[in-house]
N, C-alpha and C. Protein backbone atom coordinates (compact mmCIF):
# COMPACT_ATOMS: atom_id res chain seq x y z
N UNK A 1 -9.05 -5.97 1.65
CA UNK A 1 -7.82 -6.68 1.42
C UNK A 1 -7.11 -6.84 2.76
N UNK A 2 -6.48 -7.72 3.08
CA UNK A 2 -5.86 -8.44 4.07
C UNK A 2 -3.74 -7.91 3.45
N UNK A 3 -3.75 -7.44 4.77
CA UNK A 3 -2.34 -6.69 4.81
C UNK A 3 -1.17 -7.87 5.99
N UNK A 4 -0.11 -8.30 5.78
CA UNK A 4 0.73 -9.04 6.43
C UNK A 4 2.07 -9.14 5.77
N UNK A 5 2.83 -9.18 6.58
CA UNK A 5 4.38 -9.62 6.05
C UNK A 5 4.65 -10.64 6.86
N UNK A 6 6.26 -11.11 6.21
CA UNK A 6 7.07 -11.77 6.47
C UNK A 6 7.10 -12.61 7.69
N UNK A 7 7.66 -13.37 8.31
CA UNK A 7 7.34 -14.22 9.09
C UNK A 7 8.04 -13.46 10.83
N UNK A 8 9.20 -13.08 10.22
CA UNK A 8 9.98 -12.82 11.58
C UNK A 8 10.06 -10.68 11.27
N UNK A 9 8.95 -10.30 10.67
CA UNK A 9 9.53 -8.67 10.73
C UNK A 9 10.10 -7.70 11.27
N UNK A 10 11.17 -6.45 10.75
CA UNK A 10 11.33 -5.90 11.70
C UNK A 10 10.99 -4.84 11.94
N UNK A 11 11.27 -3.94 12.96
CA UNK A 11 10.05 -2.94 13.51
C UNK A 11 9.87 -1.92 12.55
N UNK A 12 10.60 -1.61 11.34
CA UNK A 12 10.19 -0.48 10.42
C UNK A 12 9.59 -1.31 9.21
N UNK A 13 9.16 -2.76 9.30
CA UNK A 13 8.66 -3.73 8.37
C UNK A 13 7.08 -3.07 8.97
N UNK A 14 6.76 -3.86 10.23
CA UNK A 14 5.75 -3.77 11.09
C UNK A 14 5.09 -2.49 11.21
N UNK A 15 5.78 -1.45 11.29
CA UNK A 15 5.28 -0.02 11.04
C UNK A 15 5.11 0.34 9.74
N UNK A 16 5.96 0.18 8.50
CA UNK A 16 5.29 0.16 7.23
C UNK A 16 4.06 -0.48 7.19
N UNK A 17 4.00 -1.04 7.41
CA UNK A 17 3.00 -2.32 7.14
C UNK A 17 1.40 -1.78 8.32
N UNK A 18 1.12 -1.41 9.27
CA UNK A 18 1.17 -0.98 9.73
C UNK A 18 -0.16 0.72 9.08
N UNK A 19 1.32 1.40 9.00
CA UNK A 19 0.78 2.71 8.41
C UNK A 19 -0.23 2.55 6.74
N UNK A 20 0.80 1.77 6.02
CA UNK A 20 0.00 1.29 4.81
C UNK A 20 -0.91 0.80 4.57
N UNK A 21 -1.73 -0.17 5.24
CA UNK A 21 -2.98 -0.86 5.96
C UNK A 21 -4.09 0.55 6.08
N UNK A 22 -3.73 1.44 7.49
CA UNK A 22 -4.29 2.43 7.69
C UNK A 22 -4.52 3.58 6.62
N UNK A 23 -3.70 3.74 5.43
CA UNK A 23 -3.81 4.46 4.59
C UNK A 23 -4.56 4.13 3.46
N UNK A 24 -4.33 2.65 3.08
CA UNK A 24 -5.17 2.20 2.36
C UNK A 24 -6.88 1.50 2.72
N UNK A 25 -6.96 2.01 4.13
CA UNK A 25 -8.55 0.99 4.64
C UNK A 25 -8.59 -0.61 4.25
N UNK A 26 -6.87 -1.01 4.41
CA UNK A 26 -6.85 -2.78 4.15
C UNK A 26 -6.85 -2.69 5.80
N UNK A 27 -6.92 -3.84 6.08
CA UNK A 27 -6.98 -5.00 7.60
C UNK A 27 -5.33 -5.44 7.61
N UNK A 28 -5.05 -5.30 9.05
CA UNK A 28 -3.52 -5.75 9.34
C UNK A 28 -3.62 -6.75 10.04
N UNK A 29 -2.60 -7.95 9.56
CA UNK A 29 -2.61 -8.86 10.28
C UNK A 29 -1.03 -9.15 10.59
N UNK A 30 -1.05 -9.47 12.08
CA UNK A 30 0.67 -10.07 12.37
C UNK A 30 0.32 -11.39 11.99
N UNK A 31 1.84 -11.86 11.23
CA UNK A 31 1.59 -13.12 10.94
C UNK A 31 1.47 -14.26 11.52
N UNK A 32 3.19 -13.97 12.47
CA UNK A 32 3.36 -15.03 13.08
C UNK A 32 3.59 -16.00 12.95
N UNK A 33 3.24 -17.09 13.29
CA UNK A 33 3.68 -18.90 12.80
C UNK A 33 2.80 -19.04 11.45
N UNK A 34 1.98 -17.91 11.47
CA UNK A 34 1.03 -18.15 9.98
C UNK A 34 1.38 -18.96 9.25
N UNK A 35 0.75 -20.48 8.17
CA UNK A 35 1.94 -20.29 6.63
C UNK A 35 0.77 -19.51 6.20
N UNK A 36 1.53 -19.61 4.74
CA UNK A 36 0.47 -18.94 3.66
C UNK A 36 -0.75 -19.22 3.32
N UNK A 37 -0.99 -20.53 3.37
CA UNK A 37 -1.94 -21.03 3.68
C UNK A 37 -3.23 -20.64 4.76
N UNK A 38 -2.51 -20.69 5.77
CA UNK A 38 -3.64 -20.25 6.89
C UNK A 38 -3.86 -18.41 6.23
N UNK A 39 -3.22 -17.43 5.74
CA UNK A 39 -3.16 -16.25 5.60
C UNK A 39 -4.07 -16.40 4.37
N UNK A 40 -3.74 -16.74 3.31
CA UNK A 40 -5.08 -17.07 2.17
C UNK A 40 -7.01 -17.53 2.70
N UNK A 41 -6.69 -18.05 3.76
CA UNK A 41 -8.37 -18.86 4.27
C UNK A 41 -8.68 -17.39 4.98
N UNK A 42 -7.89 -16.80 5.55
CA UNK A 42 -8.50 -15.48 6.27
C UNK A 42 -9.31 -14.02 5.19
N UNK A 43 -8.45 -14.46 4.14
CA UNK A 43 -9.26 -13.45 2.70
C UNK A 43 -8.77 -14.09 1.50
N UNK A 44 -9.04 -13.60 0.31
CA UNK A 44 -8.98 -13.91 -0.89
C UNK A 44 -8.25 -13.14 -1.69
N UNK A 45 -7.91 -11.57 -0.72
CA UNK A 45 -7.12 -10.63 -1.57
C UNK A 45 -6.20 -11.07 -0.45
N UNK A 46 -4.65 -10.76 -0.87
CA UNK A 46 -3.70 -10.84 0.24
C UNK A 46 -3.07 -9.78 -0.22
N UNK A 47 -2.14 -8.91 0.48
CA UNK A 47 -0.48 -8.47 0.20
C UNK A 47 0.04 -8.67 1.07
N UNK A 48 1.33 -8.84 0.65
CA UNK A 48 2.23 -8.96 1.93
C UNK A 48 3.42 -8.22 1.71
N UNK A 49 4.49 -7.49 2.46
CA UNK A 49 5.67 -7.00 2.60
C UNK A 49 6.81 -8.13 2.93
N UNK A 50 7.22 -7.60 2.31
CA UNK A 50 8.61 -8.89 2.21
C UNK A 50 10.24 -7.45 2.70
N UNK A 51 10.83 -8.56 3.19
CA UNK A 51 12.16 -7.61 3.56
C UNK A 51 13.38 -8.23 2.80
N UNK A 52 14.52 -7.29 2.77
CA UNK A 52 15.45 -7.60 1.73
C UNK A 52 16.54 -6.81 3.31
N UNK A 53 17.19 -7.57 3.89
CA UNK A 53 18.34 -6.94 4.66
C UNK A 53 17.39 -6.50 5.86
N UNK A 54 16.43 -6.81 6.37
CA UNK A 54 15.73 -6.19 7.39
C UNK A 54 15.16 -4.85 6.79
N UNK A 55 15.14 -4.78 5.92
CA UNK A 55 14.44 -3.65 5.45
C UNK A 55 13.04 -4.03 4.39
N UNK A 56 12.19 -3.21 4.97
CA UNK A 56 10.82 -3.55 4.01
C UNK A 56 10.97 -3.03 2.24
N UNK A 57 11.14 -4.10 1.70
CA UNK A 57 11.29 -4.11 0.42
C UNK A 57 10.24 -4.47 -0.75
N UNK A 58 9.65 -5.27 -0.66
CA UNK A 58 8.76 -5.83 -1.83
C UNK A 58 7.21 -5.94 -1.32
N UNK A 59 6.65 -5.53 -2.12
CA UNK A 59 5.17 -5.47 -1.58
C UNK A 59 4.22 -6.52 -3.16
N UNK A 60 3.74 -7.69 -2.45
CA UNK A 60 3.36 -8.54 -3.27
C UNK A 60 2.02 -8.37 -3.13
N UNK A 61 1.26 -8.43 -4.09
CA UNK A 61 -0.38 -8.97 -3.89
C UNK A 61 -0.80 -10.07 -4.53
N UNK A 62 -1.74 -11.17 -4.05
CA UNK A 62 -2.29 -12.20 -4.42
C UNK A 62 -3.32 -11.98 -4.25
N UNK A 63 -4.32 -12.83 -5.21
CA UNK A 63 -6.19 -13.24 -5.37
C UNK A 63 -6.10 -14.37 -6.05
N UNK A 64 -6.95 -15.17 -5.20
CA UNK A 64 -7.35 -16.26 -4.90
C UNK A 64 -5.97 -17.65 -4.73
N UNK A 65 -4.88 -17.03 -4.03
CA UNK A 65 -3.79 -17.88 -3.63
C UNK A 65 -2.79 -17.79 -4.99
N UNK A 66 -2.89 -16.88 -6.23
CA UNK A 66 -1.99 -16.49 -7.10
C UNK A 66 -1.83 -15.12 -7.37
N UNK A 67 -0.49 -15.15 -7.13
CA UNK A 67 0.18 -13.52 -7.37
C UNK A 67 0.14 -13.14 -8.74
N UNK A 68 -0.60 -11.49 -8.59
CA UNK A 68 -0.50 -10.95 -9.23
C UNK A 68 0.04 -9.37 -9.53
N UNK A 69 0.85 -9.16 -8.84
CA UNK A 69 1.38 -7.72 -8.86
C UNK A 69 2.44 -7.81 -7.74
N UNK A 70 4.03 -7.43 -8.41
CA UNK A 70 4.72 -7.29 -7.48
C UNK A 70 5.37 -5.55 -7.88
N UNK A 71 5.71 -5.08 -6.29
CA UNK A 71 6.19 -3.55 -6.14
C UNK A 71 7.45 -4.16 -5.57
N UNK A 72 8.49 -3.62 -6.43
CA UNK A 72 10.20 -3.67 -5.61
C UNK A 72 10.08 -2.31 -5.17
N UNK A 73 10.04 -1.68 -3.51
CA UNK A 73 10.95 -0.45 -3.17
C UNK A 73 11.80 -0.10 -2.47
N UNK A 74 11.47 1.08 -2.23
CA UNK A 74 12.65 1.63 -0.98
C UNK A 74 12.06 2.74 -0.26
N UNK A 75 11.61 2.18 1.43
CA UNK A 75 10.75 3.09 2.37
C UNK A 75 11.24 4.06 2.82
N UNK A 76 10.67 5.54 2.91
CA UNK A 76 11.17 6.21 3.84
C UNK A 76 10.96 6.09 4.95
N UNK A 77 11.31 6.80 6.13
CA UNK A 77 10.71 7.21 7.60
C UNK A 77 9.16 7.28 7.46
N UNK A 78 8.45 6.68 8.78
CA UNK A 78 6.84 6.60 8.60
C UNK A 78 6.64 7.36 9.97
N UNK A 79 5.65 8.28 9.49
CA UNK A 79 5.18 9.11 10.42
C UNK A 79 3.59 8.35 11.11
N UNK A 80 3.77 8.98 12.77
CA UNK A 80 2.01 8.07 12.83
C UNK A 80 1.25 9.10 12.67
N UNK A 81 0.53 8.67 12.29
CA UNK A 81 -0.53 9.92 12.19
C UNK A 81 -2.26 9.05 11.69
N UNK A 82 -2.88 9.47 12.75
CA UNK A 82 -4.49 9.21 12.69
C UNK A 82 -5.00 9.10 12.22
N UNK A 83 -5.64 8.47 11.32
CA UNK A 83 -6.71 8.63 9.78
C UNK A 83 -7.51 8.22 9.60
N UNK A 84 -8.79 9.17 8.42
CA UNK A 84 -9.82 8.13 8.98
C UNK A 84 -9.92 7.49 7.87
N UNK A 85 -10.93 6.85 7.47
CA UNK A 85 -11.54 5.58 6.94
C UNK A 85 -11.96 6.24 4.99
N UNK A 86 -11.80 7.62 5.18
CA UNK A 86 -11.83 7.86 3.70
C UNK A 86 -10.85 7.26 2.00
N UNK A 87 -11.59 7.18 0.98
CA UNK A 87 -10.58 6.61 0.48
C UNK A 87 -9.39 7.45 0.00
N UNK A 88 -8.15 6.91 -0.75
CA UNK A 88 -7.13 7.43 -1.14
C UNK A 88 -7.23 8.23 -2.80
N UNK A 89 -6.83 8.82 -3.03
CA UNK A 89 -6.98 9.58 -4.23
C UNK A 89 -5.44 9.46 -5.04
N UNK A 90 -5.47 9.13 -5.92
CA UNK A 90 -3.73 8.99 -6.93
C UNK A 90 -3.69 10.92 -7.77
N UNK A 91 -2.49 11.08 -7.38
CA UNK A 91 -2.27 12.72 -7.90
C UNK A 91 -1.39 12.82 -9.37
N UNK A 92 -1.35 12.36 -10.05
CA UNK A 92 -0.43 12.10 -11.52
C UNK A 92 -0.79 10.67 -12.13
N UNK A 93 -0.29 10.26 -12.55
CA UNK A 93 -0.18 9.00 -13.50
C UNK A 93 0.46 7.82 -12.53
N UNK A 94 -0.10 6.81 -12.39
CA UNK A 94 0.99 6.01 -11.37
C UNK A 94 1.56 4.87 -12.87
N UNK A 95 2.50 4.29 -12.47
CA UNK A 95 2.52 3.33 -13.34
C UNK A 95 2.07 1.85 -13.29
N UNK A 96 0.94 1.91 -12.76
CA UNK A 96 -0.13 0.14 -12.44
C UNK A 96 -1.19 1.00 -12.14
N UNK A 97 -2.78 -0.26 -12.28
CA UNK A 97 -3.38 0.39 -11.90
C UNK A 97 -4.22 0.66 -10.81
N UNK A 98 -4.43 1.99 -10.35
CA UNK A 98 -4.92 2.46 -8.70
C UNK A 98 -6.11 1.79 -8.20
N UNK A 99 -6.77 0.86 -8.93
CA UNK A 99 -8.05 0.03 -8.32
C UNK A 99 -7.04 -0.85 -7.50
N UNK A 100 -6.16 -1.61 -7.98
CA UNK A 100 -5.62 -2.49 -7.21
C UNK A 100 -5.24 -1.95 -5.89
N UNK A 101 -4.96 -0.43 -5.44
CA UNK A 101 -5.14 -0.16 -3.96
C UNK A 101 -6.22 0.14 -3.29
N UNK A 102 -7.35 0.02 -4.26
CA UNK A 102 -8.57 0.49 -3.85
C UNK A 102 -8.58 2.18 -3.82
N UNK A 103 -7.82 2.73 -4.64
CA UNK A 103 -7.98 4.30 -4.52
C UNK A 103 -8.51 4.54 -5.83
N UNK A 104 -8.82 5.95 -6.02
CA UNK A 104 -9.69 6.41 -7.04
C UNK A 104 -8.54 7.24 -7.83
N UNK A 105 -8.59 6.71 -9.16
CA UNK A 105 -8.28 6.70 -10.22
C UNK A 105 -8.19 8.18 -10.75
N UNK A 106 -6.53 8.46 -11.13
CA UNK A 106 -6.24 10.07 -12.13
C UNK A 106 -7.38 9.77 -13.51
N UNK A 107 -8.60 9.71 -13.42
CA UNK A 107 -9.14 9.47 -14.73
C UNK A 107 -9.98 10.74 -15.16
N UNK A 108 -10.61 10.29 -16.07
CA UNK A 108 -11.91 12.09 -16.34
C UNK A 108 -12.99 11.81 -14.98
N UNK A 109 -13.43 10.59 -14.47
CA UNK A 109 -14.40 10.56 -13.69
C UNK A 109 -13.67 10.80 -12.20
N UNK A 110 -12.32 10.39 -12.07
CA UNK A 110 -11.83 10.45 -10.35
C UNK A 110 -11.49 12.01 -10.46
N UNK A 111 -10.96 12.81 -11.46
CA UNK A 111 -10.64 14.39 -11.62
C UNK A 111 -11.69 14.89 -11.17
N UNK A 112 -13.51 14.47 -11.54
CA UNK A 112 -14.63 15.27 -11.53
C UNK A 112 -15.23 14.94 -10.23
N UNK A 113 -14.44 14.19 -9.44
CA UNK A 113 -14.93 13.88 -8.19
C UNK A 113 -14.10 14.27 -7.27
N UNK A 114 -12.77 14.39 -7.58
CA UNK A 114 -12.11 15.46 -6.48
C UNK A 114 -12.32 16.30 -6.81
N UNK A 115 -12.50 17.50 -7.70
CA UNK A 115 -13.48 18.81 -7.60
C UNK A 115 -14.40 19.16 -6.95
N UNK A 116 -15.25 17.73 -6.80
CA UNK A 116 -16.23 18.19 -5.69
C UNK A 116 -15.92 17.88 -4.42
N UNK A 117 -15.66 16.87 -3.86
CA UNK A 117 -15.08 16.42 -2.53
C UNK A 117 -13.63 16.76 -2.10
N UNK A 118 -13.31 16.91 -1.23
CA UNK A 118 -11.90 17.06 -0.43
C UNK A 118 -11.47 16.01 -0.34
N UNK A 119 -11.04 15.23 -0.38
CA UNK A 119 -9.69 13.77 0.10
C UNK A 119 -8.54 14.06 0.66
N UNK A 120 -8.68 13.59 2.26
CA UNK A 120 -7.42 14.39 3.12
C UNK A 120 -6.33 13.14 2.71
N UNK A 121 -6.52 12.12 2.04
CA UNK A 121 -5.51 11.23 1.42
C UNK A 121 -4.84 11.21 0.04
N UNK A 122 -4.15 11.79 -0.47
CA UNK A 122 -3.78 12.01 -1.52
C UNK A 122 -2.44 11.38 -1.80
N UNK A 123 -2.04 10.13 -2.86
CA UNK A 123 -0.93 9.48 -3.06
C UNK A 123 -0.33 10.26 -4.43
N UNK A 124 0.77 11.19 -4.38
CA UNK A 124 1.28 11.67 -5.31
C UNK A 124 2.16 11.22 -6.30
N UNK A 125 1.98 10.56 -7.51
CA UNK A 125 3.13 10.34 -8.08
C UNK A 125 4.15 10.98 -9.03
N UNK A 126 5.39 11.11 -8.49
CA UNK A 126 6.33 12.14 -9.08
C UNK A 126 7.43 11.47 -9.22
N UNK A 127 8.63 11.44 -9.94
CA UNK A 127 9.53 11.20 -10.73
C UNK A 127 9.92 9.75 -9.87
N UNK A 128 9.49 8.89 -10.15
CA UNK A 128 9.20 7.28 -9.86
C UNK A 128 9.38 6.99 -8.21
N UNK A 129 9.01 8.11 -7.93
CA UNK A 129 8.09 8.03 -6.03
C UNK A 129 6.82 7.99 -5.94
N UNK A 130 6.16 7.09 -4.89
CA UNK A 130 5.09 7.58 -4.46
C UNK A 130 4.76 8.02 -3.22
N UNK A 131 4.39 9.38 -2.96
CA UNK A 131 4.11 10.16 -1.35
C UNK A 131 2.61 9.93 -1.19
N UNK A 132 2.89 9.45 -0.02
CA UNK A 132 1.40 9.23 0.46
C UNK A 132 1.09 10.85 1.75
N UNK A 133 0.07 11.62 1.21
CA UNK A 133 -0.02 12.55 1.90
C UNK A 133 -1.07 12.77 2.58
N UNK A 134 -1.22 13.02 4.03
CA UNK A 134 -2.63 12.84 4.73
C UNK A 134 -2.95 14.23 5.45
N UNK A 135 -4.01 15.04 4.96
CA UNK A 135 -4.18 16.37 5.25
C UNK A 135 -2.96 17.29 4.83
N UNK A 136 -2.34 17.40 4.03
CA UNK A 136 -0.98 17.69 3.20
C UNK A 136 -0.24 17.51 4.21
N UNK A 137 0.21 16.77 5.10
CA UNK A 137 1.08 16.11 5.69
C UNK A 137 1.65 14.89 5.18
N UNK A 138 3.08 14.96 4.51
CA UNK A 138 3.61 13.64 4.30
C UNK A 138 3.45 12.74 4.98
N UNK A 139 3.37 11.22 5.36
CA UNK A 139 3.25 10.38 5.97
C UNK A 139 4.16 9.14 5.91
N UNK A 140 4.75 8.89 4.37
CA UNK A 140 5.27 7.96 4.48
C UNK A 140 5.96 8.33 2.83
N UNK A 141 6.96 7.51 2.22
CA UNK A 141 7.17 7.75 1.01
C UNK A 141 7.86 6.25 -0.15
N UNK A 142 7.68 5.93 -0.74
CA UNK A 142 8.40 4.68 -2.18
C UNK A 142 8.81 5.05 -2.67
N UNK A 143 9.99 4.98 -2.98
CA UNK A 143 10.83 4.70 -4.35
C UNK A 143 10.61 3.50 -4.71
N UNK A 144 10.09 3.59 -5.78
CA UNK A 144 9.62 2.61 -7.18
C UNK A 144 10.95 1.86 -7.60
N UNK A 145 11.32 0.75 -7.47
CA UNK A 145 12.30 0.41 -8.07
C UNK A 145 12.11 -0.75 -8.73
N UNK A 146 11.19 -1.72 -9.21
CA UNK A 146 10.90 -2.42 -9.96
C UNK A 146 9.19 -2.71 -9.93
N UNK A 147 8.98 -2.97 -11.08
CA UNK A 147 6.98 -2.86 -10.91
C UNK A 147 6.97 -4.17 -12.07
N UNK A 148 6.13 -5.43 -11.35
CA UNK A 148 5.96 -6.26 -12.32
C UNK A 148 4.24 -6.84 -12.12
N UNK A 149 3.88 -6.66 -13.33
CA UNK A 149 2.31 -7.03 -13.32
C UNK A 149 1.75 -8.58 -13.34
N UNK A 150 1.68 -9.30 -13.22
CA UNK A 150 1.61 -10.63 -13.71
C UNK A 150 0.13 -11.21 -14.42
């Protein structure tokens, strides 16, 4: 999946955006003069971060040039931190579902597979946050404030 925001971002847009890419093993792209258009021919999955007040607010995803999943939140402070290329693991119930980040699923089969493997990426969901945690180091954090599926 192909990761980009807004046209003119600002630097805690760019660093969300940024860290989230790296956490999820999506591809970051600055946009730039991009339109949407040119950003659709580069992949077929898109998201993009959208800002509300200079602040990174809405995280949209599209396939095949129609949206289908929008996240309203609210970012915390983003830590940098190094990571590698393993996937992400969901720790509770999220409310959408975790294929769409490409992470492995609170299910009977993703439970019987973190038993056996370690995942230094673990996205926790707790009382309508999600912490993204890397080697139990927080990294970044959402408040959930609107979730629409389309």
């Amino acid at each position: 999946m192909l990761l980009t925001t807004s046209r003119k971002p600002s630097r805690k847009t760019r660093s969300l955006a940024k860290a989230l890419a790296r956490y999820l093993n999506w591809r970051y792209v600055n946009r730039g003069k991009m339109s949407l258009e040119d950003v659709f021919l580069l992949d077929k999955h898109v998201a993009i971060i959208e800002e509300v007040k200079g602040n990174p607010a809405v995280l949209k995803l599209y396939r095949d040039g129609k949206q289908h999943f929008m996240l309203r939140f609210n970012a915390s402070n983003i830590k940098k931190v190094k990571m590698d290329d393993s996937p992400p693991v969901f720790v509770g119930n999220p409310p959408f579902d975790p294929l769409l980040f490409g992470a492995i699923p609170h299910s009977k089969a993703g439970l019987k597979l973190m038993r056996k493997v370690e995942f230094p990426k673990e996205i926790v969901v707790k009382d309508g946050r999600l912490y993204f945690y890397y080697k139990d180091e927080l990294v970044f954090s959402l408040k959930v404030l609107k979730l629409q599926t389309i």
